[in-house]
C-alpha atoms as a PDB file:
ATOM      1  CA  UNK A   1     125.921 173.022 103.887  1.00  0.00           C
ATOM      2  CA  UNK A   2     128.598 171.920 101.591  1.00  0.00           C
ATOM      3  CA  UNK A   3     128.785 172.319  97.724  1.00  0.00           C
ATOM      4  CA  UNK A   4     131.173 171.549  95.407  1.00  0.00           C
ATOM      5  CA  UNK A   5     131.622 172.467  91.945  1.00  0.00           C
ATOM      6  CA  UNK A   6     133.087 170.147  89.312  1.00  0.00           C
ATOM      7  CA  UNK A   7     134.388 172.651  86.329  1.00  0.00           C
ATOM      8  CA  UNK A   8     134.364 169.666  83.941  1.00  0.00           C
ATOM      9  CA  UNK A   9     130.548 168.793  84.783  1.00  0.00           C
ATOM     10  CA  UNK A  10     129.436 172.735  83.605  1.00  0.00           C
ATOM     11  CA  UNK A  11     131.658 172.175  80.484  1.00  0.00           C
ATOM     12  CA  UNK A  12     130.293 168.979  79.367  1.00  0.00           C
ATOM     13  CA  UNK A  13     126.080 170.649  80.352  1.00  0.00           C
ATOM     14  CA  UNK A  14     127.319 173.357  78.046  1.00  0.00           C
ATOM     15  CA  UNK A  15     128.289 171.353  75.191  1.00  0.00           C
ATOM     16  CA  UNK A  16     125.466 168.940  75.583  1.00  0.00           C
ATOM     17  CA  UNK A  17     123.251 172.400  75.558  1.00  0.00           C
ATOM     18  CA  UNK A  18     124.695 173.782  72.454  1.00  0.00           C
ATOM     19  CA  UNK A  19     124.559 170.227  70.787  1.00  0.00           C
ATOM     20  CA  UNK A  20     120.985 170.103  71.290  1.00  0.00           C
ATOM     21  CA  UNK A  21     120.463 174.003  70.524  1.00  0.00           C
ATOM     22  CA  UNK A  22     122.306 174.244  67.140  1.00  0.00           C
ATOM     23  CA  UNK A  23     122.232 170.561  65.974  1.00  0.00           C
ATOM     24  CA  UNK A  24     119.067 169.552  67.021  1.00  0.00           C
ATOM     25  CA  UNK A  25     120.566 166.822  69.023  1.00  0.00           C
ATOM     26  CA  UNK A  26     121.719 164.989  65.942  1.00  0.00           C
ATOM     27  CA  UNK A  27     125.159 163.493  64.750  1.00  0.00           C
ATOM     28  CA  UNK A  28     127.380 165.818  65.821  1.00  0.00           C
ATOM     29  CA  UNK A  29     129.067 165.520  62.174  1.00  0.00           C
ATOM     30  CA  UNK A  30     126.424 167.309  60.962  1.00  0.00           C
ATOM     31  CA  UNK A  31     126.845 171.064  59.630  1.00  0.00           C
ATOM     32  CA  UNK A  32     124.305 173.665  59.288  1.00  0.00           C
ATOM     33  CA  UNK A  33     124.906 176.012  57.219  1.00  0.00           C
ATOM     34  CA  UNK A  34     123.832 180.108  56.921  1.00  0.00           C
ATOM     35  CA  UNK A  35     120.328 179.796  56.079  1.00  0.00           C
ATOM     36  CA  UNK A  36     117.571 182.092  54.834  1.00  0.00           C
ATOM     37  CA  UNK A  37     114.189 181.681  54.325  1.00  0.00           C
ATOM     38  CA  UNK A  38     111.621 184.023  52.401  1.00  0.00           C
ATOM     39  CA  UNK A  39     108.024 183.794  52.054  1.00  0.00           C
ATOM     40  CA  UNK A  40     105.546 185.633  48.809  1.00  0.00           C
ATOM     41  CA  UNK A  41     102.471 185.334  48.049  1.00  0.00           C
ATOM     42  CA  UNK A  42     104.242 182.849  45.418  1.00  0.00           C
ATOM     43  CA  UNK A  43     105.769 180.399  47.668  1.00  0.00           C
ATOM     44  CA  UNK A  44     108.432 179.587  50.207  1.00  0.00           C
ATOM     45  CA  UNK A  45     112.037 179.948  49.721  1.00  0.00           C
ATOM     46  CA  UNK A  46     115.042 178.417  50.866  1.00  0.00           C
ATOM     47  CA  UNK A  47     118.239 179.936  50.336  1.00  0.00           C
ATOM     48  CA  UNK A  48     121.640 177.966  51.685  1.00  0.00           C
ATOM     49  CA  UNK A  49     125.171 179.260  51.881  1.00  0.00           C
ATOM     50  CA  UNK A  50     126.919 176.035  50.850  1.00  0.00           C
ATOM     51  CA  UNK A  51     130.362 176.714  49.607  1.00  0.00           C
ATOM     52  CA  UNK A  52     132.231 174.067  47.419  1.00  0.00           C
ATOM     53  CA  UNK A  53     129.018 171.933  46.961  1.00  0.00           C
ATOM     54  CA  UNK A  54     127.918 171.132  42.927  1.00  0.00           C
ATOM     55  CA  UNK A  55     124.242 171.552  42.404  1.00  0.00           C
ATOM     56  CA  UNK A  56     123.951 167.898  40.715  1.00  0.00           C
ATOM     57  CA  UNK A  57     125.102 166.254  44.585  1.00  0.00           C
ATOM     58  CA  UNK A  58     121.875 167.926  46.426  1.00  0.00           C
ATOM     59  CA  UNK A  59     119.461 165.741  47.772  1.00  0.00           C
ATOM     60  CA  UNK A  60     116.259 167.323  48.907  1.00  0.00           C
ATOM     61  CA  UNK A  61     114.190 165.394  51.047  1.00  0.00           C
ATOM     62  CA  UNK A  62     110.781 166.469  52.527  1.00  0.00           C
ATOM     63  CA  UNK A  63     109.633 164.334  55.876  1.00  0.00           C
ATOM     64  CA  UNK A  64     107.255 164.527  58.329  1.00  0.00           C
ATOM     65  CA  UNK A  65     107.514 168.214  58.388  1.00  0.00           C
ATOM     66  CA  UNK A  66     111.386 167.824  58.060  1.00  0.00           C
ATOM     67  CA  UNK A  67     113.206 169.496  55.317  1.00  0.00           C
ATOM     68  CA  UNK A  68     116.409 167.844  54.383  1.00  0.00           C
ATOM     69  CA  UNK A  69     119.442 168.961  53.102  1.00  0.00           C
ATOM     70  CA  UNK A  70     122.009 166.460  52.047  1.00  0.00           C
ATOM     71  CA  UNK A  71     125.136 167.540  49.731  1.00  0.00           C
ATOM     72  CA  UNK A  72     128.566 166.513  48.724  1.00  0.00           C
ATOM     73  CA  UNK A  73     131.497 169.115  49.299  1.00  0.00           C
ATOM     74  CA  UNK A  74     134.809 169.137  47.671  1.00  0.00           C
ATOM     75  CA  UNK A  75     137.242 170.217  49.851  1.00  0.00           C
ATOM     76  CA  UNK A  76     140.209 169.590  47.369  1.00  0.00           C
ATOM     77  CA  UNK A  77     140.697 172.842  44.693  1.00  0.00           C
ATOM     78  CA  UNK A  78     142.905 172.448  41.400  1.00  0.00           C
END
């Protein structure tokens, strides 16, 4: 029995894998950032590492038991 193996198949399985894994299959110009999450007998929290991004362009949305995250981020400095 014959097999072949086609290098450029694995490669695109593997970034179809970690597309899936760490974007949740979504546009791959999304970014997720460091995230942590703490629960008290208070609440739960949601803490995001989001470098260069002004509180006032945060848009929290809440959807069928899908938290989003949507910011503006200033790559520019003065």
């Amino acid at each position: 029995m014959l097999q072949t193996w086609n290098p450029w198949q694995e490669l695109e399985d593997i970034q179809r894998r970690f597309d899936r894994g760490f974007r949740g299959g979504r546009m791959l110009n999304s970014w997720v950032p460091a995230t942590d999450i703490v629960e008290d007998e208070e609440g739960l929290y949601l803490y995001l590492d989001l470098p260069d991004v002004a509180e006032d362009s945060l848009e929290v949305n809440s959807e069928q038991n899908t938290l989003k995250v949507k910011a503006t981020r200033n790559y520019l400095k003065k």
